[in-house]
C-alpha atoms as a PDB file:
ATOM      1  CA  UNK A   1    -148.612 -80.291  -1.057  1.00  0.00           C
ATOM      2  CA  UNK A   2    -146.263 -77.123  -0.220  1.00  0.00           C
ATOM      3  CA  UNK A   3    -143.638 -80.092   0.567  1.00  0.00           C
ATOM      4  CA  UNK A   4    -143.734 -81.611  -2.868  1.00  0.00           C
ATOM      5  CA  UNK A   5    -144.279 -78.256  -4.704  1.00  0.00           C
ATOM      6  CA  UNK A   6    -141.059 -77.268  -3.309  1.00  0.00           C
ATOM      7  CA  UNK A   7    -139.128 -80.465  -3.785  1.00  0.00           C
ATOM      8  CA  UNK A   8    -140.480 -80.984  -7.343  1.00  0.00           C
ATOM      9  CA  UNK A   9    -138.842 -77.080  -7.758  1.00  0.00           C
ATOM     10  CA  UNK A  10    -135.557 -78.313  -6.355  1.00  0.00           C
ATOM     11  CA  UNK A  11    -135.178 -81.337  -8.841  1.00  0.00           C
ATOM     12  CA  UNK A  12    -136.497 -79.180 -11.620  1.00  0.00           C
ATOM     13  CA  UNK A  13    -133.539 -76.924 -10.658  1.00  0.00           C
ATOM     14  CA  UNK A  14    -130.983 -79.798 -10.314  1.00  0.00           C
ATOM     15  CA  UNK A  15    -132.114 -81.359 -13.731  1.00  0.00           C
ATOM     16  CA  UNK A  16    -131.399 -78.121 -15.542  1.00  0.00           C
ATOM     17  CA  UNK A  17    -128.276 -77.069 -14.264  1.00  0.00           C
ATOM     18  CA  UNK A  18    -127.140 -80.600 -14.998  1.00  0.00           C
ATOM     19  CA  UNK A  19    -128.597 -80.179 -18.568  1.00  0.00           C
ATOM     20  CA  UNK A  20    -126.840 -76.466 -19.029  1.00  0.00           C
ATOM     21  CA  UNK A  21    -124.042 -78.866 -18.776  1.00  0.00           C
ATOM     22  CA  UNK A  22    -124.499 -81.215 -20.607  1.00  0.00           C
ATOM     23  CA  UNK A  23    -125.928 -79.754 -23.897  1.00  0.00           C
ATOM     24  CA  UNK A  24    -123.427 -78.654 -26.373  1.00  0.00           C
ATOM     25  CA  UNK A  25    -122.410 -75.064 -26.952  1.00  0.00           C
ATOM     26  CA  UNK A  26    -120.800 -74.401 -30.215  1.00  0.00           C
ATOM     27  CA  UNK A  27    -120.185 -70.965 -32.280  1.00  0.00           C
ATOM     28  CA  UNK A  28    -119.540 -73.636 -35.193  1.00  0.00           C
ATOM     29  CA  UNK A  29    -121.972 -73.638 -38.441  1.00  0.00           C
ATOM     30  CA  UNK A  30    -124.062 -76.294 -36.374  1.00  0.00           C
ATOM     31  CA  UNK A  31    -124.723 -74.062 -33.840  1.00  0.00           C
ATOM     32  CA  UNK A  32    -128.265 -73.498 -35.083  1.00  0.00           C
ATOM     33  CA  UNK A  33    -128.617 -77.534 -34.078  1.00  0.00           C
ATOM     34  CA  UNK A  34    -127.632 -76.797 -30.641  1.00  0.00           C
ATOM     35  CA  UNK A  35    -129.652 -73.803 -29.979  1.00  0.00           C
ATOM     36  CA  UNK A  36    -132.781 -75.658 -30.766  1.00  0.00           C
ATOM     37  CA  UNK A  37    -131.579 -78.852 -28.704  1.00  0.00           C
ATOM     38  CA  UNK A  38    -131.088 -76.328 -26.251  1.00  0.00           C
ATOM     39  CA  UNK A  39    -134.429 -74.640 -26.614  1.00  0.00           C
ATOM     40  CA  UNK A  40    -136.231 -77.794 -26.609  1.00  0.00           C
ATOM     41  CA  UNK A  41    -135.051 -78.591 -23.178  1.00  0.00           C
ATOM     42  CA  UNK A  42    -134.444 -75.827 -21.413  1.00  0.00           C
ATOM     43  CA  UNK A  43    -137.570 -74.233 -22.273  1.00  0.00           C
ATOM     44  CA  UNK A  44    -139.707 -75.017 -19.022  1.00  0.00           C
ATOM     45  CA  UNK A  45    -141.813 -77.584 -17.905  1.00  0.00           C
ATOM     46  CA  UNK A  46    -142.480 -79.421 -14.369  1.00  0.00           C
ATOM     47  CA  UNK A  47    -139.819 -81.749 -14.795  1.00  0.00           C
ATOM     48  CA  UNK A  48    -141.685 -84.538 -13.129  1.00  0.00           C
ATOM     49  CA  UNK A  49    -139.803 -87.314 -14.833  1.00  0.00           C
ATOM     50  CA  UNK A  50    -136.267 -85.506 -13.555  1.00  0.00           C
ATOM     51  CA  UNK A  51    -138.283 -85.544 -10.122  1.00  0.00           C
ATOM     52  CA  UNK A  52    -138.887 -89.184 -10.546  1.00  0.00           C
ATOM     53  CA  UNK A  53    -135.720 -90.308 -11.096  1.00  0.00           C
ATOM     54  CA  UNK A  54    -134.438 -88.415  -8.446  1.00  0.00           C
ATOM     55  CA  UNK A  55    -136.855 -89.028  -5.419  1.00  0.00           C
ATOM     56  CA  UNK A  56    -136.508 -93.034  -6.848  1.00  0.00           C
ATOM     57  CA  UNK A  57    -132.710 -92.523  -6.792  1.00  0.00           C
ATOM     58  CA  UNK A  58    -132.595 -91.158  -3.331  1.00  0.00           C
ATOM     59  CA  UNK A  59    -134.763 -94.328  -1.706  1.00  0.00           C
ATOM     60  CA  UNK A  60    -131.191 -96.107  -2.561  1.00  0.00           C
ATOM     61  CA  UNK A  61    -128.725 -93.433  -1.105  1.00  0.00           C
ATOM     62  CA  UNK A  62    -127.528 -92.954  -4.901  1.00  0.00           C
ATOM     63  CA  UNK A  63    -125.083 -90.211  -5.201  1.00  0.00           C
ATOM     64  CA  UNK A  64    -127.329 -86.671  -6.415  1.00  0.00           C
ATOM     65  CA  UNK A  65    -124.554 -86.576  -8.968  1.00  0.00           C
ATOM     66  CA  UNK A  66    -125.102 -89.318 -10.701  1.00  0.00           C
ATOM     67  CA  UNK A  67    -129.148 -89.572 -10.878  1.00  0.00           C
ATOM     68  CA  UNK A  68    -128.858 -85.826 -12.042  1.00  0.00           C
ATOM     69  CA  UNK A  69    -127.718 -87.291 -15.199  1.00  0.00           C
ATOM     70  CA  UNK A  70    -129.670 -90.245 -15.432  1.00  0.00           C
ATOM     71  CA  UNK A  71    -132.425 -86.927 -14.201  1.00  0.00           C
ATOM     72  CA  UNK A  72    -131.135 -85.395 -17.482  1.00  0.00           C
ATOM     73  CA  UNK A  73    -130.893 -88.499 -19.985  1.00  0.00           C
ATOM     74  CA  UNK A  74    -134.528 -89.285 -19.020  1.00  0.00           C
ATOM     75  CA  UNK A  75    -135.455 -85.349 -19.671  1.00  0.00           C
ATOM     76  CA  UNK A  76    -133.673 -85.245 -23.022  1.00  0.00           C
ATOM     77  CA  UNK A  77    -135.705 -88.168 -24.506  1.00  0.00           C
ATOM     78  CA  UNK A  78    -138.987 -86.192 -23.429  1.00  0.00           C
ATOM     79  CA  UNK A  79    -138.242 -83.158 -25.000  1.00  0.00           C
ATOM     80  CA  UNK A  80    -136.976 -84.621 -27.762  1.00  0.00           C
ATOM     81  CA  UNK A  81    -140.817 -86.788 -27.895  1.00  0.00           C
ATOM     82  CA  UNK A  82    -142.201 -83.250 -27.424  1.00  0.00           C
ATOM     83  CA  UNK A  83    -139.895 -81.341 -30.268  1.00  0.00           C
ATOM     84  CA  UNK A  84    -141.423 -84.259 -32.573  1.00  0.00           C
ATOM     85  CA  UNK A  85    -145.260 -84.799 -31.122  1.00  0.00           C
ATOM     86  CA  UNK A  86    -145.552 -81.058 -31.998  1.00  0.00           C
ATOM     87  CA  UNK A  87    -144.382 -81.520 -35.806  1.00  0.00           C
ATOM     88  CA  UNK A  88    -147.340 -80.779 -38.358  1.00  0.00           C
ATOM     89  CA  UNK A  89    -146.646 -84.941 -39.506  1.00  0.00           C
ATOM     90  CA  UNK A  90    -147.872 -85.556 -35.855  1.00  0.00           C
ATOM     91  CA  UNK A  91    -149.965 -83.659 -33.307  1.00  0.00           C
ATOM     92  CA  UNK A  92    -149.539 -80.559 -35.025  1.00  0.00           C
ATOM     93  CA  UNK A  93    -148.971 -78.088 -32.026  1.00  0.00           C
ATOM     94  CA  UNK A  94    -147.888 -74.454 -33.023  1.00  0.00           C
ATOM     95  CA  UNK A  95    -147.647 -74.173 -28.741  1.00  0.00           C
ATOM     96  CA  UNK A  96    -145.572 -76.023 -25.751  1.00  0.00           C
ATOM     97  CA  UNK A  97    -144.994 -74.870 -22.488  1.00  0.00           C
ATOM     98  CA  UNK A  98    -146.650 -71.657 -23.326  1.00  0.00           C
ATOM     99  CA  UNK A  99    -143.794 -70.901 -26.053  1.00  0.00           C
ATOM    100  CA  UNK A 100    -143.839 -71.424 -29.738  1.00  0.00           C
ATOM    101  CA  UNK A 101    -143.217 -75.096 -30.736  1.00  0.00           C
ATOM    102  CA  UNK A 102    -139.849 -75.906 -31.685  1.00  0.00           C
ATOM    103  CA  UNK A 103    -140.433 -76.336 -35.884  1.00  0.00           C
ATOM    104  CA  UNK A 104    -142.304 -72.774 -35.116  1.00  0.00           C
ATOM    105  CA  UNK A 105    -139.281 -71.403 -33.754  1.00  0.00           C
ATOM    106  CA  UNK A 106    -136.885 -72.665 -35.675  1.00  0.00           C
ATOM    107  CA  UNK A 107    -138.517 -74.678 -38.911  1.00  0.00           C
ATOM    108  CA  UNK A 108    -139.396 -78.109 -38.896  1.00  0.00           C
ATOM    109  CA  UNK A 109    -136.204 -79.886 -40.379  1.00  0.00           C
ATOM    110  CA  UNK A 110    -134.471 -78.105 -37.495  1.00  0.00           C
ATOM    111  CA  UNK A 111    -136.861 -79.722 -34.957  1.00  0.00           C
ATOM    112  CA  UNK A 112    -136.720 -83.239 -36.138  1.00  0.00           C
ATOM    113  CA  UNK A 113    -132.667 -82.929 -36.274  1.00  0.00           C
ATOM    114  CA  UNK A 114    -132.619 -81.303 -32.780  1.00  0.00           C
ATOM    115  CA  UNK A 115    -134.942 -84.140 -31.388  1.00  0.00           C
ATOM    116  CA  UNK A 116    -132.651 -86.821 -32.907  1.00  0.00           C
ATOM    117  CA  UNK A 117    -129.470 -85.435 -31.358  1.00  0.00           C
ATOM    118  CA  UNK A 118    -131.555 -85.005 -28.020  1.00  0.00           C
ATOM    119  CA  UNK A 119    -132.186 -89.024 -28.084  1.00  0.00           C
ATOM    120  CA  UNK A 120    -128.609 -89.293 -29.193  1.00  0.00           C
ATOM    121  CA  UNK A 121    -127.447 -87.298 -26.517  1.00  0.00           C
ATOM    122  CA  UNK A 122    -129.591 -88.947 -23.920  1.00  0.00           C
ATOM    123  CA  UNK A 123    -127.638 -92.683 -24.265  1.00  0.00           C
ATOM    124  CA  UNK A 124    -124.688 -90.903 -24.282  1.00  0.00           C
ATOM    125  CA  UNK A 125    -125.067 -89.574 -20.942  1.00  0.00           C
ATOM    126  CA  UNK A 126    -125.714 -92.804 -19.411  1.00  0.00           C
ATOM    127  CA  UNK A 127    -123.357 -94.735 -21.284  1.00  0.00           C
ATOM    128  CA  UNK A 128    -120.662 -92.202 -19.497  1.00  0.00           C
ATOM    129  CA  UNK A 129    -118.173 -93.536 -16.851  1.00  0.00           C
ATOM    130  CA  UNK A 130    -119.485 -90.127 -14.562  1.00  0.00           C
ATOM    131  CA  UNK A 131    -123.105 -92.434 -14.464  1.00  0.00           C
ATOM    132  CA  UNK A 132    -121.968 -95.354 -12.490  1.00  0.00           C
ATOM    133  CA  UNK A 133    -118.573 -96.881 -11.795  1.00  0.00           C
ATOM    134  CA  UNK A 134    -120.148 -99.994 -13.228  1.00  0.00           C
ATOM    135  CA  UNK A 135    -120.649-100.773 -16.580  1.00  0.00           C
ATOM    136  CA  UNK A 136    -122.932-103.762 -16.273  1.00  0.00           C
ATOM    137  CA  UNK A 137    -125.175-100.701 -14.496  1.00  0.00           C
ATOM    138  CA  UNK A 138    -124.665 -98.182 -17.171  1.00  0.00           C
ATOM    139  CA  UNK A 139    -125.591-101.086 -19.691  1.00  0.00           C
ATOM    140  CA  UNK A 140    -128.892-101.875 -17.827  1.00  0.00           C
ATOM    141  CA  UNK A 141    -129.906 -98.383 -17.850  1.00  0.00           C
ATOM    142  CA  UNK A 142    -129.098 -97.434 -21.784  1.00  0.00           C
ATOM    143  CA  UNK A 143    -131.202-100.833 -22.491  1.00  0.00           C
ATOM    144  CA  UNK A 144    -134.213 -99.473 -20.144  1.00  0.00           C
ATOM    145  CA  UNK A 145    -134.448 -96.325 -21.498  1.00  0.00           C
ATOM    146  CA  UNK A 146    -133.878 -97.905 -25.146  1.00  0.00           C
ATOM    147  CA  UNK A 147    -137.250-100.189 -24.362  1.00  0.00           C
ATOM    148  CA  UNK A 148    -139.092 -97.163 -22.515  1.00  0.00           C
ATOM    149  CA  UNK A 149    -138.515 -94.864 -25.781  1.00  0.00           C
ATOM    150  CA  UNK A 150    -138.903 -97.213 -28.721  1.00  0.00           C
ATOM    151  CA  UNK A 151    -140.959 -99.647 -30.312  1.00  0.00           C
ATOM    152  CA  UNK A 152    -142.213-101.430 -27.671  1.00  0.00           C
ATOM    153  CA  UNK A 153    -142.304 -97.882 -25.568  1.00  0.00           C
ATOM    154  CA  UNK A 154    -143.173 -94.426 -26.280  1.00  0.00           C
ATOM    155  CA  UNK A 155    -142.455 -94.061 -30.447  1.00  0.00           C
ATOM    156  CA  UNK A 156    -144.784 -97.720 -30.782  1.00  0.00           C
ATOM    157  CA  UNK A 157    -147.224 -95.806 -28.198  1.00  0.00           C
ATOM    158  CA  UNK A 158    -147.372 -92.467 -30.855  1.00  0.00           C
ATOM    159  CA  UNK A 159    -147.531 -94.877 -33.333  1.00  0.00           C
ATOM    160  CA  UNK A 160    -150.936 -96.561 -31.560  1.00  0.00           C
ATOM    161  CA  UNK A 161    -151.429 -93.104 -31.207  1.00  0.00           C
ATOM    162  CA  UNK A 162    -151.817 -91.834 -34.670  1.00  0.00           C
ATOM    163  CA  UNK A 163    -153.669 -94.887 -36.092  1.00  0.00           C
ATOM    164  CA  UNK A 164    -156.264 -94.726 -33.415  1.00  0.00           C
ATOM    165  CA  UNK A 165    -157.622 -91.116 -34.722  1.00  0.00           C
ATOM    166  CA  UNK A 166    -161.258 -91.261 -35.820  1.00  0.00           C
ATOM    167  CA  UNK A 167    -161.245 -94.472 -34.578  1.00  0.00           C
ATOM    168  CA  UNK A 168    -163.280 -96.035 -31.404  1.00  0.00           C
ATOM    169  CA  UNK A 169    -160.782 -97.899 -29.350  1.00  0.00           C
ATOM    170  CA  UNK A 170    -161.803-100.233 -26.348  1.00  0.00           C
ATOM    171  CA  UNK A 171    -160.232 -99.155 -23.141  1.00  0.00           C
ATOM    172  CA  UNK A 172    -157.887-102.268 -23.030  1.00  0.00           C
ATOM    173  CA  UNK A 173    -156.740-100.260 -26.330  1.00  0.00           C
ATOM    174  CA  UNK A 174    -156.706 -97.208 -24.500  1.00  0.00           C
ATOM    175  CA  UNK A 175    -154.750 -98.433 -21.676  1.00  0.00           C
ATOM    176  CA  UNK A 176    -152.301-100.107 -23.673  1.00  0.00           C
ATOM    177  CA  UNK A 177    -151.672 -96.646 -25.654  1.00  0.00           C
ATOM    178  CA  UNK A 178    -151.256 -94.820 -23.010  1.00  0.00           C
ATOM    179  CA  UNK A 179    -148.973 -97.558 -21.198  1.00  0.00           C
ATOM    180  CA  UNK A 180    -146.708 -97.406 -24.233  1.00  0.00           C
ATOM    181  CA  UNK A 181    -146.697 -93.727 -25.215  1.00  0.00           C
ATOM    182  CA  UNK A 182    -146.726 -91.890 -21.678  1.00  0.00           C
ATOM    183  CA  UNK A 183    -146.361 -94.829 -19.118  1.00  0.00           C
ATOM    184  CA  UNK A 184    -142.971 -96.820 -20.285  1.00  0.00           C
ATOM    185  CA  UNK A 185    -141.083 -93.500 -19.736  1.00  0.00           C
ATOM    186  CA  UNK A 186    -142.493 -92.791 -16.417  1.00  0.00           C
ATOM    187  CA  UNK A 187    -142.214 -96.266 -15.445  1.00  0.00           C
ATOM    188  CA  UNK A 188    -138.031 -95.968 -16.445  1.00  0.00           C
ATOM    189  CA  UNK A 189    -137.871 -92.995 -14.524  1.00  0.00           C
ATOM    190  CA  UNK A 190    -138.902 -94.598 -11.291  1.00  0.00           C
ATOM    191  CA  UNK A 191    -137.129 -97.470 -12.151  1.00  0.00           C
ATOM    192  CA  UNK A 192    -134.087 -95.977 -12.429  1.00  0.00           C
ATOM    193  CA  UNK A 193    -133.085 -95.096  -9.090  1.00  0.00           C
ATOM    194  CA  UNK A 194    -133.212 -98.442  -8.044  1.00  0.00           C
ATOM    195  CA  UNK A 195    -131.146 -99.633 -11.030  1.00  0.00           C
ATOM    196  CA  UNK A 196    -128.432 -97.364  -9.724  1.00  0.00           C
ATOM    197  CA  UNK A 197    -128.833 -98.236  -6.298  1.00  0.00           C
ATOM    198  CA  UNK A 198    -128.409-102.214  -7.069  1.00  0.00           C
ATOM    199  CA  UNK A 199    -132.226-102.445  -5.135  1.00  0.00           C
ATOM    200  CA  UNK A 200    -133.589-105.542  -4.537  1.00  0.00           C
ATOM    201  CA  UNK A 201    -136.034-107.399  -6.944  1.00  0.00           C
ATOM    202  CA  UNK A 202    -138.808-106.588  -3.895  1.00  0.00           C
ATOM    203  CA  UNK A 203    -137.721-102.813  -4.059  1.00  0.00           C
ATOM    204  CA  UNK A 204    -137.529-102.767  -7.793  1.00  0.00           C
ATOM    205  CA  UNK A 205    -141.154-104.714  -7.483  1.00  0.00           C
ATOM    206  CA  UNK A 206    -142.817-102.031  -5.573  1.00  0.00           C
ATOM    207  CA  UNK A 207    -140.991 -98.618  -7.318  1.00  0.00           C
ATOM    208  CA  UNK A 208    -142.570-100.931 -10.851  1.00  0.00           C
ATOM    209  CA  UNK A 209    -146.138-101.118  -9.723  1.00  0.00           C
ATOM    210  CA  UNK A 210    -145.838 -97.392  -8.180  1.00  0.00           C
ATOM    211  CA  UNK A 211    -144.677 -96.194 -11.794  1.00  0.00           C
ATOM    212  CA  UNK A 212    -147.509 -98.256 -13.708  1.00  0.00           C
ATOM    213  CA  UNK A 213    -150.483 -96.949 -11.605  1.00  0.00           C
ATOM    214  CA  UNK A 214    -149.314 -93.250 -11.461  1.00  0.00           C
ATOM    215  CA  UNK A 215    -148.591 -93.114 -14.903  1.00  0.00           C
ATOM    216  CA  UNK A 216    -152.033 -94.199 -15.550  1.00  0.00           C
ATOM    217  CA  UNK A 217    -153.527 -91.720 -12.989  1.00  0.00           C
ATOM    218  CA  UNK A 218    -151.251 -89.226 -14.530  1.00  0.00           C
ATOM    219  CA  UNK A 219    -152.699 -89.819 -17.659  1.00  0.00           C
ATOM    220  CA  UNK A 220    -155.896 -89.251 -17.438  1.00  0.00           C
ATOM    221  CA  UNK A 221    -155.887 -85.984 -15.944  1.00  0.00           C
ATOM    222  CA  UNK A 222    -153.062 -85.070 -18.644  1.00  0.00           C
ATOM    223  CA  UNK A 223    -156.825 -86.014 -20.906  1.00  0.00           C
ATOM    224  CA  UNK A 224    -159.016 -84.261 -18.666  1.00  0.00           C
ATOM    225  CA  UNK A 225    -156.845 -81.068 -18.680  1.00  0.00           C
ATOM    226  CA  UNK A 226    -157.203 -81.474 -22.482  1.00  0.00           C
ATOM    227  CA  UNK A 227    -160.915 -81.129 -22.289  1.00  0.00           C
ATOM    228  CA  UNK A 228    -161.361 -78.755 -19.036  1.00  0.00           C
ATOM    229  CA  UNK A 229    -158.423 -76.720 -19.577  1.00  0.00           C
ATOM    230  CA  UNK A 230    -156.996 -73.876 -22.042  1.00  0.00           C
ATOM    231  CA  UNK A 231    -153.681 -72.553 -23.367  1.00  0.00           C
ATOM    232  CA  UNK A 232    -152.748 -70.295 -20.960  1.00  0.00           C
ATOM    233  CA  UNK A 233    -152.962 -72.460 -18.065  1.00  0.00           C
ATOM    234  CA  UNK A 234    -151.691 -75.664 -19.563  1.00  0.00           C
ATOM    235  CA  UNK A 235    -148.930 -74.233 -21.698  1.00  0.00           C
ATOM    236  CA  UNK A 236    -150.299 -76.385 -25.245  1.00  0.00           C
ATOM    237  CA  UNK A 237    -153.151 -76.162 -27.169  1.00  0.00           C
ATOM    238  CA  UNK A 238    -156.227 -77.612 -25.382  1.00  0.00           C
ATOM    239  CA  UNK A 239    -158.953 -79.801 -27.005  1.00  0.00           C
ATOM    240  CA  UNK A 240    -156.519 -81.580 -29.512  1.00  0.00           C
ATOM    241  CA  UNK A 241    -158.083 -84.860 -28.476  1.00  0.00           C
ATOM    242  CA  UNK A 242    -161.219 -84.283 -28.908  1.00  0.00           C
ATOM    243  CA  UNK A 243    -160.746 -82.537 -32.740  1.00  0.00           C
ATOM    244  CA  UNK A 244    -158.876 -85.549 -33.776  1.00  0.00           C
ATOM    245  CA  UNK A 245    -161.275 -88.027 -33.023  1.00  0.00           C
ATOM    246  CA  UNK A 246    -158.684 -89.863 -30.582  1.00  0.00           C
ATOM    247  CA  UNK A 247    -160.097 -92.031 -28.100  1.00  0.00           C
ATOM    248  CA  UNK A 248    -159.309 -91.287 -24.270  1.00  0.00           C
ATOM    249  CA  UNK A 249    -160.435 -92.944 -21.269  1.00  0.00           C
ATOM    250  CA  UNK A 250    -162.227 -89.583 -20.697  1.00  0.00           C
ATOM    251  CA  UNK A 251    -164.281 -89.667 -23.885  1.00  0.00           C
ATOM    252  CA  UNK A 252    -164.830 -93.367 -22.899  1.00  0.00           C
ATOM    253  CA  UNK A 253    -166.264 -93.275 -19.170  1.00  0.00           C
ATOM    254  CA  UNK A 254    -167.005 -89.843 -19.212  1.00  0.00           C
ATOM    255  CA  UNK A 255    -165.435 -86.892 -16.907  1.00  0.00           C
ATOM    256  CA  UNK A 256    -166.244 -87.924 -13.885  1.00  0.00           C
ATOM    257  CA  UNK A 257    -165.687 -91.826 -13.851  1.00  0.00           C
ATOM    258  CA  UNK A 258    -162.346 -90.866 -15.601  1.00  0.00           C
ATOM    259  CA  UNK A 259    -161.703 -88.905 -12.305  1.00  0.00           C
ATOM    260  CA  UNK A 260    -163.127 -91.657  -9.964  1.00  0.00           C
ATOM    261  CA  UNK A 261    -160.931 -94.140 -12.081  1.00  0.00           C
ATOM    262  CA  UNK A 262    -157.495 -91.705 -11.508  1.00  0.00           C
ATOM    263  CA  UNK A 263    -158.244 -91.518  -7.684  1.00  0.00           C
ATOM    264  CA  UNK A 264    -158.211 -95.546  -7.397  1.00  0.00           C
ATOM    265  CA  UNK A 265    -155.078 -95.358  -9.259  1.00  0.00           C
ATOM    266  CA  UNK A 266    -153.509 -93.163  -7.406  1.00  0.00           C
ATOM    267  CA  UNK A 267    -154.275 -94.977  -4.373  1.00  0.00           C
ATOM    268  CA  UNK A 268    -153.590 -98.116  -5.776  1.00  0.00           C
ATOM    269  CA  UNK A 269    -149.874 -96.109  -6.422  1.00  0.00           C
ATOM    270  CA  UNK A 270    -149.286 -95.297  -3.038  1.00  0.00           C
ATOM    271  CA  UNK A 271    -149.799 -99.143  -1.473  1.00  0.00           C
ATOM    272  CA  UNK A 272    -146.919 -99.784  -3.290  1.00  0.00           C
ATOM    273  CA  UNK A 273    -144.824 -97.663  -1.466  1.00  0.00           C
ATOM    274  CA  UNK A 274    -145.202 -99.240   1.733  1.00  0.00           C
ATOM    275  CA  UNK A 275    -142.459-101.208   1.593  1.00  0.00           C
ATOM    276  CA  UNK A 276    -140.472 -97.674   1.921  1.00  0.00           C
ATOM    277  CA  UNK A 277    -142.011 -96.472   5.412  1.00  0.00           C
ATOM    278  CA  UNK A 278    -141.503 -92.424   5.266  1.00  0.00           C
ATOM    279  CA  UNK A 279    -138.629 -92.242   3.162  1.00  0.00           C
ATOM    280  CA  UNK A 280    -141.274 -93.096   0.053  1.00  0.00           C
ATOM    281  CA  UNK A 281    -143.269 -89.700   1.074  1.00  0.00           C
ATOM    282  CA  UNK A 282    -142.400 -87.536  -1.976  1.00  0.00           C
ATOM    283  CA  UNK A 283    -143.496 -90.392  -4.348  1.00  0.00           C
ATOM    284  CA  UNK A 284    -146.750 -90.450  -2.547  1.00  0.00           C
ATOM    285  CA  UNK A 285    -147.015 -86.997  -2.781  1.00  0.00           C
ATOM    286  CA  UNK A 286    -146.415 -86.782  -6.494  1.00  0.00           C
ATOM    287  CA  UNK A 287    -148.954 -89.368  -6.705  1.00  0.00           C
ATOM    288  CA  UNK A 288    -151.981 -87.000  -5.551  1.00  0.00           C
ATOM    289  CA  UNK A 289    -150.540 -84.585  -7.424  1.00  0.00           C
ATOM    290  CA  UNK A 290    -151.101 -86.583 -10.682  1.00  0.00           C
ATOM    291  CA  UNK A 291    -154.864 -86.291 -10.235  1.00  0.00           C
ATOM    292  CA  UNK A 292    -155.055 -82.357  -8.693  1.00  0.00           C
ATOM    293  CA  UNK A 293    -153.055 -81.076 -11.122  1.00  0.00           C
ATOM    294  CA  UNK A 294    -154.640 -77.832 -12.981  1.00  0.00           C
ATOM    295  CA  UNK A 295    -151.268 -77.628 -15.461  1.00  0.00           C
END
């Protein structure tokens, strides 16, 4: 795990520097906008879908240059998910990444405007020349990430999201929620490394099936943290589930299965990395990870 821990460091570091870059700077009367933007991003975090793309990127011998910002497009749309999840309209979370909440550090019309240039500024990125040389790749990209974050993605999985509170879903439901909300963006983020490295439908295949299964496993210990963890270890409120009556594979199977279910995923994860031999070994680390994870 000292491997990973260390690699998942290194992209972390790659992915900001490339988003210090990337965000604007401005001492113009919109420069309140851009500190937030810039507060919303660079404010910590693992950076596991930055790793993601990257480790998927480098299965293809894609230039570090270019994943970095695919590494950085990806990370904008999260934060900007995490700027909004947070809003009192939503999850209502005064904490993130053991800071104040964006709308708490700047006010909430602030957030939502710095979370819609964030998505703005994401398709931007990859619709850039600096990307890929080709523009039938750059196009395939801005239309993944466009299906990953939207309707049929992560906003339609928020959406699932809010409805389901108070409500007992079935874990079909459940899975499809969390597939749409967390999984879709995960699942690009793998996928994207082969769509810059022109992979072959078996490659892109097995880096889809690795990307479904861990971002299942991932998800239910993101739920179990919610339940067994606190503040100060996992950087957000804790027990938000729970108090809104949401429906989790946890509160379904209880604890334990949960745990026993995130194992076989994460297994089931790994098999699909065979195709890759050694070269794969990161992904299969970040895999166990998903399920040890205390933060």
């Amino acid at each position: 795990m000292g491997d990973f821990t260390a690699a998942l460091s290194h992209s972390a570091a790659i992915a900001v520097q490339a988003l210090e870059t990337l965000l604007p700077k401005s001492r113009d009367a919109e420069n309140r906008l851009f500190e937030a933007m810039r507060y919303a991003a660079l404010g910590g975090g693992k950076r596991l879908r930055p790793f993601l793309v990257l480790s998927s990127a480098s299965l293809f011998g894609v230039q570090e240059d270019c994943a970095a910002r695919v590494a950085a497009a990806v990370e904008c749309v999260h934060c900007y998910s995490l700027a909004h999840d947070d809003l009192p309209c939503m999850d209502d979370d005064d904490l993130r990444r053991g800071k104040p909440s964006t709308h708490r550090q700047f006010d909430e019309a602030t957030a939502i405007l710095a979370g819609d240039a964030l998505l703005s500024l994401a398709f931007e990125i990859l619709s850039g020349s600096d990307t890929h040389e080709d523009p039938h790749i750059r196009c395939e990209l801005v239309r993944g990430l466009a299906m990953a974050s939207g309707p049929q993605g992560m906003v339609g999985g928020q959406m699932l999201d809010l409805e389901s509170e108070n409500q007992t879903l079935s874990v079909g439901a459940v899975t499809r929620l969390q597939q749409m909300k967390t999984g879709a963006l995960i699942s690009f983020a793998c996928e994207a490394g082969a769509i810059l490295g022109k992979a072959s439908p078996p490659h892109r295949q097995a880096i889809r099936g690795f990307a479904h299964d861990f971002g299942l496993a991932f998800q239910i210990a993101d739920d179990l943290l919610d339940i067994e963890g606190n503040a100060e270890t996992i950087g957000k409120s804790a027990g938000k589930d729970q108090a809104a009556g949401k429906s989790t594979l946890v509160s379904l199977l209880g604890s334990e299965r949960a745990r026993m279910q995130a194992k076989i995923l994460s297994d089931q994860a790994v098999k699909h990395l065979d195709l890759f031999d050694e070269k794969a070994d990161l992904l299969r680390a970040a895999a166990h990870y998903a399920i040890e994870r205390r933060a």
